[in-house]
PDB file of N, CA and C in Angstrom:
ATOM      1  N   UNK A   1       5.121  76.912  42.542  1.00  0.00           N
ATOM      2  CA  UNK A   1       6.434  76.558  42.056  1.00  0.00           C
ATOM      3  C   UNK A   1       6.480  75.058  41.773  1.00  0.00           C
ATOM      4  N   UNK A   2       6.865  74.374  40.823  1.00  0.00           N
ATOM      5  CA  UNK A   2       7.308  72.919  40.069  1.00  0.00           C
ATOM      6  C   UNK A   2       8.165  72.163  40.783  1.00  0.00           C
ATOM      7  N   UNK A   3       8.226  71.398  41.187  1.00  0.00           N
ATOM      8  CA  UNK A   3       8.988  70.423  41.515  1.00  0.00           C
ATOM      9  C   UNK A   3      10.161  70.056  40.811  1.00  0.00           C
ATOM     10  N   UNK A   4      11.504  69.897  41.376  1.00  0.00           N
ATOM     11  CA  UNK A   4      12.852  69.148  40.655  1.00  0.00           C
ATOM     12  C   UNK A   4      12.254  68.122  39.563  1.00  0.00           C
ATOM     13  N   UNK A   5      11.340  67.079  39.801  1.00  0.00           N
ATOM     14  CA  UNK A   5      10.814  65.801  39.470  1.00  0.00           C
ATOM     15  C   UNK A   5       9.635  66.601  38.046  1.00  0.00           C
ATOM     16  N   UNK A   6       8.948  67.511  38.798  1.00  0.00           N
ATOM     17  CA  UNK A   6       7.724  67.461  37.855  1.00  0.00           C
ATOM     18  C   UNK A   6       8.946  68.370  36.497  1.00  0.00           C
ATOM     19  N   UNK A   7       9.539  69.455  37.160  1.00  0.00           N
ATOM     20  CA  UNK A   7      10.574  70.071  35.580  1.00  0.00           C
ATOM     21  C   UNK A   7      10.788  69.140  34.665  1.00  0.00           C
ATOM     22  N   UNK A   8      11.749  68.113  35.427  1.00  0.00           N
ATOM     23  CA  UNK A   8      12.230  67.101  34.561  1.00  0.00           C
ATOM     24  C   UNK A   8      11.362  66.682  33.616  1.00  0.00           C
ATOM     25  N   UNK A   9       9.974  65.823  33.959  1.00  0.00           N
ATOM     26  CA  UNK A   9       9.402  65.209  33.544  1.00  0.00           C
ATOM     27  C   UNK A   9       8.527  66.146  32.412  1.00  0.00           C
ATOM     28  N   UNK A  10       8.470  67.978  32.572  1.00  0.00           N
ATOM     29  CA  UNK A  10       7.969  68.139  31.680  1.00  0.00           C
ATOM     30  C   UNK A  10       9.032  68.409  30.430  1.00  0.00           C
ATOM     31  N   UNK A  11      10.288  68.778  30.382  1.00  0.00           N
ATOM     32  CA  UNK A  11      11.081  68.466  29.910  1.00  0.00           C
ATOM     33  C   UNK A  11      11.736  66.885  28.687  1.00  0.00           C
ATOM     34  N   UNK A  12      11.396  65.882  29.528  1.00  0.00           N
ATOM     35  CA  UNK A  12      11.407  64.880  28.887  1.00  0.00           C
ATOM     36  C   UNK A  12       9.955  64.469  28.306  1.00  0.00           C
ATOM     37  N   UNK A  13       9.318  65.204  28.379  1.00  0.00           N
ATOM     38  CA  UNK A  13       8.033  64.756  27.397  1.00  0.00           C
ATOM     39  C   UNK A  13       8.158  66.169  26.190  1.00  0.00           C
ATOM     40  N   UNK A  14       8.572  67.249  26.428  1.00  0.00           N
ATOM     41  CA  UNK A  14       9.008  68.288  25.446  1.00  0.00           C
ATOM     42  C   UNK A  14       9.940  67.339  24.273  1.00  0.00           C
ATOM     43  N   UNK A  15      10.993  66.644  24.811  1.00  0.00           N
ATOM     44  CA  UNK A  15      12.064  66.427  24.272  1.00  0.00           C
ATOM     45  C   UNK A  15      11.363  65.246  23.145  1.00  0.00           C
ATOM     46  N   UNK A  16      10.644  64.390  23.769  1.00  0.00           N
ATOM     47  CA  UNK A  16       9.650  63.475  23.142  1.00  0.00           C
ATOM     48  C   UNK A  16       9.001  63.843  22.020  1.00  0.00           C
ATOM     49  N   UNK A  17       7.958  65.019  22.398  1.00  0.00           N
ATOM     50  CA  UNK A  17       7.734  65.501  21.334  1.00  0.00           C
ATOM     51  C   UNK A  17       8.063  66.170  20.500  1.00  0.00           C
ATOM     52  N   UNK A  18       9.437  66.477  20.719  1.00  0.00           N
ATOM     53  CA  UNK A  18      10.417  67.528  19.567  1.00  0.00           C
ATOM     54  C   UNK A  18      10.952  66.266  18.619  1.00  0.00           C
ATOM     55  N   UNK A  19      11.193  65.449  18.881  1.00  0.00           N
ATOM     56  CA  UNK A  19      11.683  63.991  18.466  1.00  0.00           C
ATOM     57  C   UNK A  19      10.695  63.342  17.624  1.00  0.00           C
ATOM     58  N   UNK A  20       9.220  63.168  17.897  1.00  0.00           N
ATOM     59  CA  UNK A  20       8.822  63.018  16.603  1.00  0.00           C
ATOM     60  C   UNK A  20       8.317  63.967  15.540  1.00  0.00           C
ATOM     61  N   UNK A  21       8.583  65.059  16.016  1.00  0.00           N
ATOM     62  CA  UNK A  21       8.516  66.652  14.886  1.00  0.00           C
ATOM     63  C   UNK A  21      10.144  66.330  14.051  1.00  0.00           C
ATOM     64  N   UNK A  22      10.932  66.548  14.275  1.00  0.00           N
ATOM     65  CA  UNK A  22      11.771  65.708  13.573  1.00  0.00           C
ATOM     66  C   UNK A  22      12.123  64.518  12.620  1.00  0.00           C
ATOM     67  N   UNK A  23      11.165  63.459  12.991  1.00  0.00           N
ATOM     68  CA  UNK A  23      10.971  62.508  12.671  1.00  0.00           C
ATOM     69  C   UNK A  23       9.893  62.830  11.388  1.00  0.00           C
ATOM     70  N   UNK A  24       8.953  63.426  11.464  1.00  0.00           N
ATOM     71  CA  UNK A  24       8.309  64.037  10.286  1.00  0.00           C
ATOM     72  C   UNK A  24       8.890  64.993   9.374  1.00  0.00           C
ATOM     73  N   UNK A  25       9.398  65.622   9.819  1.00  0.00           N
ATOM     74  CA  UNK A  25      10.219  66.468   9.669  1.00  0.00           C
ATOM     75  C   UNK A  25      10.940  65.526   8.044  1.00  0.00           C
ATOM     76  N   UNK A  26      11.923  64.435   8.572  1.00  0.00           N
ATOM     77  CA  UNK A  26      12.730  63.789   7.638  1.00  0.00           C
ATOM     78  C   UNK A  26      12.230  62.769   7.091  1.00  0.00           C
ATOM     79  N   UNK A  27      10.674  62.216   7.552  1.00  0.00           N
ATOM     80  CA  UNK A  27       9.984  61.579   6.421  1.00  0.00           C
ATOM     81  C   UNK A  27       9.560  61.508   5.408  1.00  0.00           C
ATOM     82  N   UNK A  28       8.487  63.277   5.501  1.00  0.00           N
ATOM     83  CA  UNK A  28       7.564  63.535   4.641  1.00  0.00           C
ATOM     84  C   UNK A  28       8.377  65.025   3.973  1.00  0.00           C
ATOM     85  N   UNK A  29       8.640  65.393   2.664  1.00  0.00           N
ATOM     86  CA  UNK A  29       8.823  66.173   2.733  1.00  0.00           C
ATOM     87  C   UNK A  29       8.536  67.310   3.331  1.00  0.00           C
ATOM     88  N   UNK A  30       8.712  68.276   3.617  1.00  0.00           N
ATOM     89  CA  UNK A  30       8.526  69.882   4.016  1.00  0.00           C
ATOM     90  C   UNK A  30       7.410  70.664   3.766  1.00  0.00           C
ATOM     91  N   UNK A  31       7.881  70.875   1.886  1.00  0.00           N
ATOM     92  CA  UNK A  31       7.011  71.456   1.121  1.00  0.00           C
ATOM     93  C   UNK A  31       5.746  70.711   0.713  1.00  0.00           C
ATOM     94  N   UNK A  32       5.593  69.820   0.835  1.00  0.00           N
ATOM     95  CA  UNK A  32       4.267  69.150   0.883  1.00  0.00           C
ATOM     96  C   UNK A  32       2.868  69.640   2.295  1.00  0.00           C
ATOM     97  N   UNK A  33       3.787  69.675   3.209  1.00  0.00           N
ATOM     98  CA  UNK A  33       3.181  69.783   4.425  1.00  0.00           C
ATOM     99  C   UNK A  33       2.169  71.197   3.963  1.00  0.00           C
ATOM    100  N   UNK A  34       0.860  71.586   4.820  1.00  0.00           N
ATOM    101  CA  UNK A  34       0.643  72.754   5.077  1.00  0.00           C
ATOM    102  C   UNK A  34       1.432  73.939   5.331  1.00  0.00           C
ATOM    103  N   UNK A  35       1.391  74.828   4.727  1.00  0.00           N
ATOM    104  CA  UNK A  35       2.359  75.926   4.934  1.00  0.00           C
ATOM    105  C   UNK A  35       2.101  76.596   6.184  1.00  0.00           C
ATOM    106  N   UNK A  36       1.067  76.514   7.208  1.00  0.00           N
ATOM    107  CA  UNK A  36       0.847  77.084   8.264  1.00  0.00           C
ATOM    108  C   UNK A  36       1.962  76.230   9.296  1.00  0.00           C
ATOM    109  N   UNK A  37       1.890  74.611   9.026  1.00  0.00           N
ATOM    110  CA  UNK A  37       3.029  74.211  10.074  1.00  0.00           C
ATOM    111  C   UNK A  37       4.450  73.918   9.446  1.00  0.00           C
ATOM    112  N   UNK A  38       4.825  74.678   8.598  1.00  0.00           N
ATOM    113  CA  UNK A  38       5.988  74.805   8.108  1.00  0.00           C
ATOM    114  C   UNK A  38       7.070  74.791   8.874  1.00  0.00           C
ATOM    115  N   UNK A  39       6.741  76.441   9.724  1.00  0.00           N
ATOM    116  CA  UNK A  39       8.018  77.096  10.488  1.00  0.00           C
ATOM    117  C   UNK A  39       7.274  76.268  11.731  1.00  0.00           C
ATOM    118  N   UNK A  40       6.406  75.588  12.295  1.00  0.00           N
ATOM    119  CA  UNK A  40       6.041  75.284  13.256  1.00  0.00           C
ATOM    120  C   UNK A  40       7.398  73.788  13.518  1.00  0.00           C
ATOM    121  N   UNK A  41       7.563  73.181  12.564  1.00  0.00           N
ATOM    122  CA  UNK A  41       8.064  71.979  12.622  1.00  0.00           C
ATOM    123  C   UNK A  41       9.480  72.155  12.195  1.00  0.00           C
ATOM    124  N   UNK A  42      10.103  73.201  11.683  1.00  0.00           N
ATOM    125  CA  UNK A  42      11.442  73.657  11.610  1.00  0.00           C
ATOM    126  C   UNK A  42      11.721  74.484  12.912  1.00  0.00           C
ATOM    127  N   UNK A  43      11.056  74.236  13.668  1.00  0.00           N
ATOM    128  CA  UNK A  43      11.582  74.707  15.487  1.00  0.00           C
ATOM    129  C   UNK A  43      12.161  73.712  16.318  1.00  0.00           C
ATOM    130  N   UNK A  44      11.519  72.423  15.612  1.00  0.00           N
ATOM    131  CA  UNK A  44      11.519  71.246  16.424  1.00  0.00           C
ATOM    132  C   UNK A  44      13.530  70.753  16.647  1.00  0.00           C
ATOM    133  N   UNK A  45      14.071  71.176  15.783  1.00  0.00           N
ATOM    134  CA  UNK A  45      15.465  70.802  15.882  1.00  0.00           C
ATOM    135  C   UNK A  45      16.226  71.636  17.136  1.00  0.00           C
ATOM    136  N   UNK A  46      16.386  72.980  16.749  1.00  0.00           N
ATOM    137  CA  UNK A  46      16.926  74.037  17.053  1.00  0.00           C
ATOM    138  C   UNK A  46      16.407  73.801  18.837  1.00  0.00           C
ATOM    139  N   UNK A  47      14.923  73.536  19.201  1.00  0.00           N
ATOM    140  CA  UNK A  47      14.483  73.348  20.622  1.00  0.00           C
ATOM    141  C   UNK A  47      15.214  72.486  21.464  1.00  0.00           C
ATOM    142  N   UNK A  48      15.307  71.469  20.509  1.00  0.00           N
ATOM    143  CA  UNK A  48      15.941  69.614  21.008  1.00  0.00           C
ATOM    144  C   UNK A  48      17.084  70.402  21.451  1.00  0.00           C
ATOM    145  N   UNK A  49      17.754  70.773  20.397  1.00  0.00           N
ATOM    146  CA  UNK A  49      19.069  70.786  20.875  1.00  0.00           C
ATOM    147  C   UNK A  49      19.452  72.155  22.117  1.00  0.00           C
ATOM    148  N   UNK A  50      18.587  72.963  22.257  1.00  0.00           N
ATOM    149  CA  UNK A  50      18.501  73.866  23.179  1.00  0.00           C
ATOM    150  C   UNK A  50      18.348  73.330  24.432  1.00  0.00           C
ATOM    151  N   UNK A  51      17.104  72.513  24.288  1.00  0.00           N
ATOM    152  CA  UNK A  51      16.922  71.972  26.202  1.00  0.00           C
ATOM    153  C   UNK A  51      17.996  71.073  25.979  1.00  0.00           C
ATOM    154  N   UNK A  52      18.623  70.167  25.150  1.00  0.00           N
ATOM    155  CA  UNK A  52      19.526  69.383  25.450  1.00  0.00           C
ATOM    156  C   UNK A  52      20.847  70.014  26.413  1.00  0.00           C
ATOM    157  N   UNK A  53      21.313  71.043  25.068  1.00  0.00           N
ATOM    158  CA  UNK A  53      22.454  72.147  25.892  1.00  0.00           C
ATOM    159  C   UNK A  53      21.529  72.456  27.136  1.00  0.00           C
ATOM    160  N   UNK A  54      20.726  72.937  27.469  1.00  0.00           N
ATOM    161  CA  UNK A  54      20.932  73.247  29.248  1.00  0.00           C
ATOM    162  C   UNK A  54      20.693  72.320  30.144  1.00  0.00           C
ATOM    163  N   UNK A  55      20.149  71.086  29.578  1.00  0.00           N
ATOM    164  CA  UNK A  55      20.269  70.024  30.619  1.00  0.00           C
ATOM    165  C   UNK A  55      21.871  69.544  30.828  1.00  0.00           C
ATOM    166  N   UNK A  56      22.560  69.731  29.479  1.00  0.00           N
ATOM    167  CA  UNK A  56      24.081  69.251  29.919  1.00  0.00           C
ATOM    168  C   UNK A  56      24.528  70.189  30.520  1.00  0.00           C
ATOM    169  N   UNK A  57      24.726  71.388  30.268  1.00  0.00           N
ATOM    170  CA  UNK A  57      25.184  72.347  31.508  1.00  0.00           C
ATOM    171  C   UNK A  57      24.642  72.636  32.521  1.00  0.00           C
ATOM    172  N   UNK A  58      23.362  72.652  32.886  1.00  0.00           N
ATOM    173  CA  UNK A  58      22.789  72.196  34.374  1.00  0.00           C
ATOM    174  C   UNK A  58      23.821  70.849  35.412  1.00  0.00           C
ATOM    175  N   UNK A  59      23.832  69.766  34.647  1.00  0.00           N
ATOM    176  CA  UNK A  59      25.163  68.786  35.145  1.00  0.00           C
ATOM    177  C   UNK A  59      26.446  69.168  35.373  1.00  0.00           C
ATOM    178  N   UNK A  60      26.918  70.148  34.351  1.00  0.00           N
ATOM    179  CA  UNK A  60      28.398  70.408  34.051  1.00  0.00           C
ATOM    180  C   UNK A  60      27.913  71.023  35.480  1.00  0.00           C
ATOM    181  N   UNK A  61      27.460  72.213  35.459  1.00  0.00           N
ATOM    182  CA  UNK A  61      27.288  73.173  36.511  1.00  0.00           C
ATOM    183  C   UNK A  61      27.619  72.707  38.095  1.00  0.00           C
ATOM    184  N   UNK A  62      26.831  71.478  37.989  1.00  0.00           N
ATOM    185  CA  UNK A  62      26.876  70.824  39.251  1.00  0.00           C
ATOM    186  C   UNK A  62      28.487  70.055  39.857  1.00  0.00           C
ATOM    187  N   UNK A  63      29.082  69.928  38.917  1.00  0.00           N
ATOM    188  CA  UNK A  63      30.433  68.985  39.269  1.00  0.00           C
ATOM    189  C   UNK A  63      31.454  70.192  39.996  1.00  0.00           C
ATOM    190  N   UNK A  64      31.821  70.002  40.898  1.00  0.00           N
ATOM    191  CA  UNK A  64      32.416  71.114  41.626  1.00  0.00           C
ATOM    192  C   UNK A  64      33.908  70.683  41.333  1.00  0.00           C
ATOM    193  N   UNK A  65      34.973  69.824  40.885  1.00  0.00           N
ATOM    194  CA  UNK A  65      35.662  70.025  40.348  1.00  0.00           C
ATOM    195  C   UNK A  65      35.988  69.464  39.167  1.00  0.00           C
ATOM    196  N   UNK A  66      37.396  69.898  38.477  1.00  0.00           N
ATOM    197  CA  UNK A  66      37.285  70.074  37.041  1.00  0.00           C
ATOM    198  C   UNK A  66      37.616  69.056  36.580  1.00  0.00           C
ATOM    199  N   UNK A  67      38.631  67.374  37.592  1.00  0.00           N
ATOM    200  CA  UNK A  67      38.038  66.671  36.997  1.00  0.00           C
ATOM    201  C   UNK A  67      36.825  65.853  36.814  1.00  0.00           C
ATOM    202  N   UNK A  68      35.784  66.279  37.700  1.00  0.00           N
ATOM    203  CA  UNK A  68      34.200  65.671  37.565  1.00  0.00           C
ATOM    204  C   UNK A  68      33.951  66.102  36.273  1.00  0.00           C
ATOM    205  N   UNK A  69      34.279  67.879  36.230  1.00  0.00           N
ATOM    206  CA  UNK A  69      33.764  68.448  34.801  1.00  0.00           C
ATOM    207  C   UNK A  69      34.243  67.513  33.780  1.00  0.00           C
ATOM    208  N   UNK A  70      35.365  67.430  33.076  1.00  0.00           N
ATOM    209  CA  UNK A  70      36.076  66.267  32.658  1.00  0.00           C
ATOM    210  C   UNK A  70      35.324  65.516  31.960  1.00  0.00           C
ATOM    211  N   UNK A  71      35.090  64.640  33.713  1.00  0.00           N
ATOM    212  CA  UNK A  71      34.586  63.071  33.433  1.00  0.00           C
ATOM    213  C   UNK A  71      33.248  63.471  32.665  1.00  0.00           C
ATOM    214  N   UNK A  72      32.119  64.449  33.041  1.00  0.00           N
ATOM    215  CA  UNK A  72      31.257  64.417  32.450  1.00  0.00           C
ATOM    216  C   UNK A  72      31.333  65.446  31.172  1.00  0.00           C
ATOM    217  N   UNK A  73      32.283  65.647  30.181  1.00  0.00           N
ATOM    218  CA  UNK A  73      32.101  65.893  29.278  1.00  0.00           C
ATOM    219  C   UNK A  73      32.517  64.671  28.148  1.00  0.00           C
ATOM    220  N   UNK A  74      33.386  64.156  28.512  1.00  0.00           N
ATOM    221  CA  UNK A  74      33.805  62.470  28.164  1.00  0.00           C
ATOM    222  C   UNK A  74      32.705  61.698  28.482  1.00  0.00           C
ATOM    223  N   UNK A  75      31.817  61.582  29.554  1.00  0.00           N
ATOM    224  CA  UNK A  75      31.065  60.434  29.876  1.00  0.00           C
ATOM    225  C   UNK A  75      29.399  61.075  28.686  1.00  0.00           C
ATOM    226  N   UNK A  76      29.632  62.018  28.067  1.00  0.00           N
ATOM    227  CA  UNK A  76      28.655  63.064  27.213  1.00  0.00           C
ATOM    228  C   UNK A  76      29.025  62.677  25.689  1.00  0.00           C
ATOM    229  N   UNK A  77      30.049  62.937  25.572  1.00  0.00           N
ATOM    230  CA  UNK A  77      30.664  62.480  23.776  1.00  0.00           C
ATOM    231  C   UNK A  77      30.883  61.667  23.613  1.00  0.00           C
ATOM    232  N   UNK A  78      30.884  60.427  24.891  1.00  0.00           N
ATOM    233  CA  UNK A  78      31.271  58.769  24.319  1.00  0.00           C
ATOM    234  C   UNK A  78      29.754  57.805  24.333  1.00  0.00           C
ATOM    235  N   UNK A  79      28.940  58.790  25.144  1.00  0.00           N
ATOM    236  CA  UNK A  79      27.394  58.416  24.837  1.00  0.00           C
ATOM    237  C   UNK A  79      26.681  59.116  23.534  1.00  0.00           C
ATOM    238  N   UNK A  80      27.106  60.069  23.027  1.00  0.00           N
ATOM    239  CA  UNK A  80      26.926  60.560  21.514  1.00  0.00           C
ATOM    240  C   UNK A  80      27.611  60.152  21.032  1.00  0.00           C
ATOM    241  N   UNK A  81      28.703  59.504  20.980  1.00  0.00           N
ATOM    242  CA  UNK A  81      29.252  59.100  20.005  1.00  0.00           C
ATOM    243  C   UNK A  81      28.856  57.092  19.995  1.00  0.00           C
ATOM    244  N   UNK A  82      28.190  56.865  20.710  1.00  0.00           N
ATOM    245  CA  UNK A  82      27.730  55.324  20.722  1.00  0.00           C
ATOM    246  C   UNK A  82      26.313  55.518  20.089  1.00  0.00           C
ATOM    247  N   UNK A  83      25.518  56.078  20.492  1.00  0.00           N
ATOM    248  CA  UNK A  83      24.412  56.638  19.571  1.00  0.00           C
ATOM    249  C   UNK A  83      24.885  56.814  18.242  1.00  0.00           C
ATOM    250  N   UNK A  84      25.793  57.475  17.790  1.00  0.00           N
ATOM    251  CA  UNK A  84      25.709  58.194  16.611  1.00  0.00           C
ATOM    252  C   UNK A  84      25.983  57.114  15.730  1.00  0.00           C
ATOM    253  N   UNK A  85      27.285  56.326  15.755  1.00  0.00           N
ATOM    254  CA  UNK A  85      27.455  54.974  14.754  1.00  0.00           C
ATOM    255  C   UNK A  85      26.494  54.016  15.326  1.00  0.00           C
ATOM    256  N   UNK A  86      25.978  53.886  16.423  1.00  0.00           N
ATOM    257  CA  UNK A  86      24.844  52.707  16.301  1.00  0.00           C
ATOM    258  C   UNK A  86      23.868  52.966  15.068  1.00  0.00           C
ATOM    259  N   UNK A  87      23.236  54.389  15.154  1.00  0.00           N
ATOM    260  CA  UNK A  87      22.319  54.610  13.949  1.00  0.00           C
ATOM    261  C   UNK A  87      23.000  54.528  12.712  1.00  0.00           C
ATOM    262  N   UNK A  88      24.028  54.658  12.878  1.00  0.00           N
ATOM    263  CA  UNK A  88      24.717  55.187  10.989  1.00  0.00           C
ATOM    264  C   UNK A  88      25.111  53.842  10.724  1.00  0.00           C
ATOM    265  N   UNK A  89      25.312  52.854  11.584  1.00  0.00           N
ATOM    266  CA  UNK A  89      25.588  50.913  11.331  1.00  0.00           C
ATOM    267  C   UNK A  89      24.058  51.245  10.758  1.00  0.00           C
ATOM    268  N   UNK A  90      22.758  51.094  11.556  1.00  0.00           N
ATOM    269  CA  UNK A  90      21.647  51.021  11.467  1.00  0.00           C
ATOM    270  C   UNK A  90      20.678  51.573  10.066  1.00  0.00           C
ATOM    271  N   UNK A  91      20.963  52.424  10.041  1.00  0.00           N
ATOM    272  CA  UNK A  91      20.845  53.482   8.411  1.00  0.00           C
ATOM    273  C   UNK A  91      21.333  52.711   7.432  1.00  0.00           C
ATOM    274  N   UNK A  92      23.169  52.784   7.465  1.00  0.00           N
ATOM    275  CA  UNK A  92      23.635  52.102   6.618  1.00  0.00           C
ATOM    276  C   UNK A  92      23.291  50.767   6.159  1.00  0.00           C
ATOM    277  N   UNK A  93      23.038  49.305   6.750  1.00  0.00           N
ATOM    278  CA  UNK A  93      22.041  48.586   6.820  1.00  0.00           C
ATOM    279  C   UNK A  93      20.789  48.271   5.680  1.00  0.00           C
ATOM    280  N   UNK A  94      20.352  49.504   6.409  1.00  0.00           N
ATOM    281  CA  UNK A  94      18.809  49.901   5.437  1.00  0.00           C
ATOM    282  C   UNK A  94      18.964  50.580   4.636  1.00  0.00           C
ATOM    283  N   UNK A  95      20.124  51.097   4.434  1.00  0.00           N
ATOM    284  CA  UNK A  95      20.537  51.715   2.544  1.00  0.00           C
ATOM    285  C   UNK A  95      20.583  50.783   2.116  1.00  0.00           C
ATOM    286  N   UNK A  96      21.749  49.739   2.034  1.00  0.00           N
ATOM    287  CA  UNK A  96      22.299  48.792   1.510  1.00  0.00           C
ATOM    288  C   UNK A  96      21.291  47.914   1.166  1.00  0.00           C
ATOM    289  N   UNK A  97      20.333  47.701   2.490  1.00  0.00           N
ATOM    290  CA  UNK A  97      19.086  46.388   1.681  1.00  0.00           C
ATOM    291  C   UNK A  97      18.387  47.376   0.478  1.00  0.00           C
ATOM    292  N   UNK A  98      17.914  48.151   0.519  1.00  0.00           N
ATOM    293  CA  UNK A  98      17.376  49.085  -0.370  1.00  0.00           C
ATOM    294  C   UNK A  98      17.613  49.315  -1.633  1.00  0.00           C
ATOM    295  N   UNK A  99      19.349  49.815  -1.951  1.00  0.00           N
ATOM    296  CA  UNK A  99      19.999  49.657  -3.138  1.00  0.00           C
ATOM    297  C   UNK A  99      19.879  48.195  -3.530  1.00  0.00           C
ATOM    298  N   UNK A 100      20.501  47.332  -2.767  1.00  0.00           N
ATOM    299  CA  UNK A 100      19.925  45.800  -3.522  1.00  0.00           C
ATOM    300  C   UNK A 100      18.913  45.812  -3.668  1.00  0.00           C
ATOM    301  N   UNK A 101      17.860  45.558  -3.103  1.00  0.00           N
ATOM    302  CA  UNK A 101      16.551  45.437  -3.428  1.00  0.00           C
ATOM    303  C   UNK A 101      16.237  46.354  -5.037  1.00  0.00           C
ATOM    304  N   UNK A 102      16.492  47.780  -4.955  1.00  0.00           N
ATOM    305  CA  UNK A 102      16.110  48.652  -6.313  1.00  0.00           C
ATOM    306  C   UNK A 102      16.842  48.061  -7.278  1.00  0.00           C
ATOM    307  N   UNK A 103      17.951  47.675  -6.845  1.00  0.00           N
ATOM    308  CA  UNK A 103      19.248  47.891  -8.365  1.00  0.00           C
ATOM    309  C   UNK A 103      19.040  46.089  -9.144  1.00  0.00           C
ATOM    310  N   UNK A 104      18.096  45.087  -8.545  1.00  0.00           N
ATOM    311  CA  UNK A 104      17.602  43.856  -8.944  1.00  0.00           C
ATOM    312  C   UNK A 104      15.727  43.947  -9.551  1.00  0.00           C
ATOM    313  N   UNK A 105      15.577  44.227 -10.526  1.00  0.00           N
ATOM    314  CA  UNK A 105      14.130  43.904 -11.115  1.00  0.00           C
ATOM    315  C   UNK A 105      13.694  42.581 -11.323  1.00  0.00           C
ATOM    316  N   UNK A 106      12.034  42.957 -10.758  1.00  0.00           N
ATOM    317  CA  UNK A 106      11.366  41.520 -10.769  1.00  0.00           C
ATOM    318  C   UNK A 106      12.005  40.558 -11.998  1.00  0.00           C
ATOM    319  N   UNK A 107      12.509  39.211 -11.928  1.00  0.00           N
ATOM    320  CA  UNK A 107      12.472  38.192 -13.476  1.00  0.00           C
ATOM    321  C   UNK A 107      13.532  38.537 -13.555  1.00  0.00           C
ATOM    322  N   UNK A 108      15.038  38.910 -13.355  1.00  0.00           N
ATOM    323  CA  UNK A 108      16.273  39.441 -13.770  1.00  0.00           C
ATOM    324  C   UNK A 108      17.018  38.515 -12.648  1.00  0.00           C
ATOM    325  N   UNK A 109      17.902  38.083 -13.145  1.00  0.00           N
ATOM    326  CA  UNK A 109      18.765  37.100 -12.209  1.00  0.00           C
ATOM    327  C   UNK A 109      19.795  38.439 -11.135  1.00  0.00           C
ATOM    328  N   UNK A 110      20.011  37.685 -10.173  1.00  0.00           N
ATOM    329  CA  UNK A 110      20.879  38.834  -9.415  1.00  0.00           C
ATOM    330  C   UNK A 110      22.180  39.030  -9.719  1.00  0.00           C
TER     331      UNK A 110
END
């Protein structure tokens, strides 16, 4: 039987590697890839977000009352939601240098 410690840890190295299957995932196109790891790398989302959901309800589970439950569904969507516009500031960013950069040709005043 696994340890509290060793689950976790194989868990957060799952999650790791579902994260850069993803990450390829939205680099390289799809259809380019080998067609053998096609459906292999369109798992990689659907997983993330699976162990994610039972690691958050493993927590929920644990709060014995409802306002702990509460706190940790708030202390859950205000940490996704700080993630989520940090990247979309972050993205947005690197659109914006991008479109400038394309929409100015070499020798053309800006």
């Amino acid at each position: 039987m696994q340890s509290s410690k060793q689950r976790r840890d194989f868990i957060d190295v799952t999650k790791f590697a579902l994260s850069i299957l993803i990450v390829v995932i939205h680099i390289s196109p799809i259809e380019s890839l080998n067609p053998v790891l096609r459906p292999f790398l369109r798992t990689a989302v659907p997983l993330f977000f699976l162990i994610s959901a039972y690691l958050f309800f493993k927590k929920y589970g644990e709060a014995e009352t409802i306002e702990k439950k509460i706190a940790r569904i708030e202390r859950y969507v205000k940490r996704n939601l700080q993630l989520y516009f940090f990247w979309l500031i972050v993205l947005g960013l690197c659109f914006k240098k991008c479109v400038l950069f394309d929409a100015v040709s070499p020798g053309e005043p800006a």
